[in-house]
C-alpha atoms as a PDB file:
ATOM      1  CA  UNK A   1     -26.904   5.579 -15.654  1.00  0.00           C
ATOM      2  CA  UNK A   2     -30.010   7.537 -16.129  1.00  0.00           C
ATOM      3  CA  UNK A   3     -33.077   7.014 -13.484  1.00  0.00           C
ATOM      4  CA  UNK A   4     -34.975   4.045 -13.614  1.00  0.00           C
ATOM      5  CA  UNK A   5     -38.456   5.988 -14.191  1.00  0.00           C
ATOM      6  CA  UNK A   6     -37.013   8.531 -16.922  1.00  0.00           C
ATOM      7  CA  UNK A   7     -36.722   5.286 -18.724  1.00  0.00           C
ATOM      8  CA  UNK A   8     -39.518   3.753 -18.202  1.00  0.00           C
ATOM      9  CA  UNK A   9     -40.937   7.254 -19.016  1.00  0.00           C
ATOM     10  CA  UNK A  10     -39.570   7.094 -22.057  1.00  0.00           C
ATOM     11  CA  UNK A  11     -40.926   3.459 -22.603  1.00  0.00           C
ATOM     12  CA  UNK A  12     -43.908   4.285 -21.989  1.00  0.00           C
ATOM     13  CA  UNK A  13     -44.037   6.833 -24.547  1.00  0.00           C
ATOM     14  CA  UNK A  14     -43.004   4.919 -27.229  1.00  0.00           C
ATOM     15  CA  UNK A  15     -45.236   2.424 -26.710  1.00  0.00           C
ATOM     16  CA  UNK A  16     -47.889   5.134 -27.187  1.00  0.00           C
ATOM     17  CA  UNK A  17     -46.739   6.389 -30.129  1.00  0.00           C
ATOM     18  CA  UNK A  18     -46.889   3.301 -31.859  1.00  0.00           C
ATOM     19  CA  UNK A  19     -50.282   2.282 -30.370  1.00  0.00           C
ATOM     20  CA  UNK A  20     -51.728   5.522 -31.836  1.00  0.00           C
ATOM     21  CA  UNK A  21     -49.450   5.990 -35.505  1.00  0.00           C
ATOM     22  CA  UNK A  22     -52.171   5.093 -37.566  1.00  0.00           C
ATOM     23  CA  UNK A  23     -54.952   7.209 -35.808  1.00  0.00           C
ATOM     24  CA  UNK A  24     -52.758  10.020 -35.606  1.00  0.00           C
ATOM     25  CA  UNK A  25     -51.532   9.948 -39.504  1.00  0.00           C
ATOM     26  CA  UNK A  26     -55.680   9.309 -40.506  1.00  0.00           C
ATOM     27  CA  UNK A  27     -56.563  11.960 -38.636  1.00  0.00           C
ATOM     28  CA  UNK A  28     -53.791  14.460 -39.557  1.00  0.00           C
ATOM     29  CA  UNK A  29     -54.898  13.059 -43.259  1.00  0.00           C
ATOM     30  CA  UNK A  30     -58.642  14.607 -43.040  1.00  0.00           C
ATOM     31  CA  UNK A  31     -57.462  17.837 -40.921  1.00  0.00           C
ATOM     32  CA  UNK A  32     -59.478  16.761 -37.933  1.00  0.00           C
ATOM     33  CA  UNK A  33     -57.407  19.054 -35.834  1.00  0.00           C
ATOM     34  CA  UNK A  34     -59.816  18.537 -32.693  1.00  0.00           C
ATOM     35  CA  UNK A  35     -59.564  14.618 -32.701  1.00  0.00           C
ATOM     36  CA  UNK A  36     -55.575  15.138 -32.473  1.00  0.00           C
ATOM     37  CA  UNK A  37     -56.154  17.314 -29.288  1.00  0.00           C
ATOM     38  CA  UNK A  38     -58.469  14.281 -27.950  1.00  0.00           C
ATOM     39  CA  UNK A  39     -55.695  11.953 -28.455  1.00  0.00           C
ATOM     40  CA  UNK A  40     -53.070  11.733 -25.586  1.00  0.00           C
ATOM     41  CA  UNK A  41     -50.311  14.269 -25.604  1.00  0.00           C
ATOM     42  CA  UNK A  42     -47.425  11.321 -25.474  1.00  0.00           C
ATOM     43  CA  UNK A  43     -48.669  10.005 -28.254  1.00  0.00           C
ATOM     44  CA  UNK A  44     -47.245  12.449 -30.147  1.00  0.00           C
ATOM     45  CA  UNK A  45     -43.679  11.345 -31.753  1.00  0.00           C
ATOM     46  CA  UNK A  46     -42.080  14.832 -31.085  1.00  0.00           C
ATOM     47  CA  UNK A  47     -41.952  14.014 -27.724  1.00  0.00           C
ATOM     48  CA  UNK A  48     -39.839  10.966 -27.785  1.00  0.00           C
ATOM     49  CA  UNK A  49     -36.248  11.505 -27.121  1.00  0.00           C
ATOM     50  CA  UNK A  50     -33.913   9.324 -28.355  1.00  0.00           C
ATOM     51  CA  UNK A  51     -32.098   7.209 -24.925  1.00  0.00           C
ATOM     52  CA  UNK A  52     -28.884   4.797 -24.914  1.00  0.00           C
ATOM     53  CA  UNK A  53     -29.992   1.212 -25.110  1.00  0.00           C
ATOM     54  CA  UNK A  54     -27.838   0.475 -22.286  1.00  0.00           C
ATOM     55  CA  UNK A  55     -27.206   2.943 -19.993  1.00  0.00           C
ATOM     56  CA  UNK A  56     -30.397   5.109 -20.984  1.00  0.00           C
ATOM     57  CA  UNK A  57     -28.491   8.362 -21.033  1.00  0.00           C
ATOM     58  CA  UNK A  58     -30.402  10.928 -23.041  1.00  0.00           C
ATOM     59  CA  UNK A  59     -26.811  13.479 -24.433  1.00  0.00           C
ATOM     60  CA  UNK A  60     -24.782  12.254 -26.373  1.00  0.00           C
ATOM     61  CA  UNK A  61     -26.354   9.892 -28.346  1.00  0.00           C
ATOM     62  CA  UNK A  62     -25.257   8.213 -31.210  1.00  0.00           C
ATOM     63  CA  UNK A  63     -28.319   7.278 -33.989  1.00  0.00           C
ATOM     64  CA  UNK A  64     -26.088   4.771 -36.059  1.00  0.00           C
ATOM     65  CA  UNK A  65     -25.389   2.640 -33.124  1.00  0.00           C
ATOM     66  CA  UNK A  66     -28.032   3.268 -30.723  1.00  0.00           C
ATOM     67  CA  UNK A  67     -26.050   4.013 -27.713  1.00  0.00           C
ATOM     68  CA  UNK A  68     -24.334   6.629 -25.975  1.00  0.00           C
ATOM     69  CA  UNK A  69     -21.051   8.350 -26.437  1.00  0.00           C
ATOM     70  CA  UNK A  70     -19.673   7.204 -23.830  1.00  0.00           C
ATOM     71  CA  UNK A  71     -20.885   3.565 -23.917  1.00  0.00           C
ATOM     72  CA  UNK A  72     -19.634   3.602 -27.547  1.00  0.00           C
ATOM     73  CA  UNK A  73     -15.835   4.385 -26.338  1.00  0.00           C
ATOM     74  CA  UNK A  74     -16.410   1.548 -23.794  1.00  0.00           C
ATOM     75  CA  UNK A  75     -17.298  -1.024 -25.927  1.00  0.00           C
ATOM     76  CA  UNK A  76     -15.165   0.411 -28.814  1.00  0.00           C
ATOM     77  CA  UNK A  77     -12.201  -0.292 -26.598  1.00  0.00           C
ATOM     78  CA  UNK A  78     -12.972  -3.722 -25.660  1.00  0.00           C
ATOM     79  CA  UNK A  79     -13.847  -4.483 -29.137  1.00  0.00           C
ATOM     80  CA  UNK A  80     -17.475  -5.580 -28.972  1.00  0.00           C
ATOM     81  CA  UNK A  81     -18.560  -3.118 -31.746  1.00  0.00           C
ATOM     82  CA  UNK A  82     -17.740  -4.785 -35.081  1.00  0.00           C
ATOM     83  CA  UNK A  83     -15.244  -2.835 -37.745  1.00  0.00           C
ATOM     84  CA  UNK A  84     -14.239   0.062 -34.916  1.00  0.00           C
ATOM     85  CA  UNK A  85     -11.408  -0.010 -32.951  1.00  0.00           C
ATOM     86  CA  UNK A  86      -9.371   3.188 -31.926  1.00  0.00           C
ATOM     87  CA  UNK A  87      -7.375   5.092 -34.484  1.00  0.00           C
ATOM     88  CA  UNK A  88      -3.820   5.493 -34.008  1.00  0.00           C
ATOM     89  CA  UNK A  89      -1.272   7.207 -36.763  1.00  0.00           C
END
């Protein structure tokens, strides 16, 4: 389980990134390279990193489901994760 304010870190960027989308995309549009440097550096989307919905660990992540590796196995075993279950030959 990852630290309660590395997630709320991570919360908080997000929330800036999509407060300040459309300013950033307008004023990457006109080249107003000066106004980007004004805005605030979270609000940039290159420093989001992507976190496991429910343990909030940051390796190991897996885009498709949203969660981590090893909270995939976990739930994969116990069968909460629809159309994957362990493969056996």
């Amino acid at each position: 389980m990852a630290k309660k304010s590395q997630v709320a870190r991570e919360k908080n960027r997000k929330r800036l990134v999509d407060k300040y989308i459309e300013k950033r995309k307008e004023l990457k549009l006109k080249g107003d390279y000066e106004g980007l440097a004004k805005l605030p550096r979270n609000s940039n989307p290159i420093r989001l990193r992507n976190r496991c919905a429910v343990t909030g660990r940051s390796r190991g992540f897996y885009r498709k489901f949203g969660i981590s590796r090893l909270t995939f196995r976990q739930m994969a075993l116990e069968g909460k994760i629809p159309g994957i279950r362990k493969a056996s030959w």
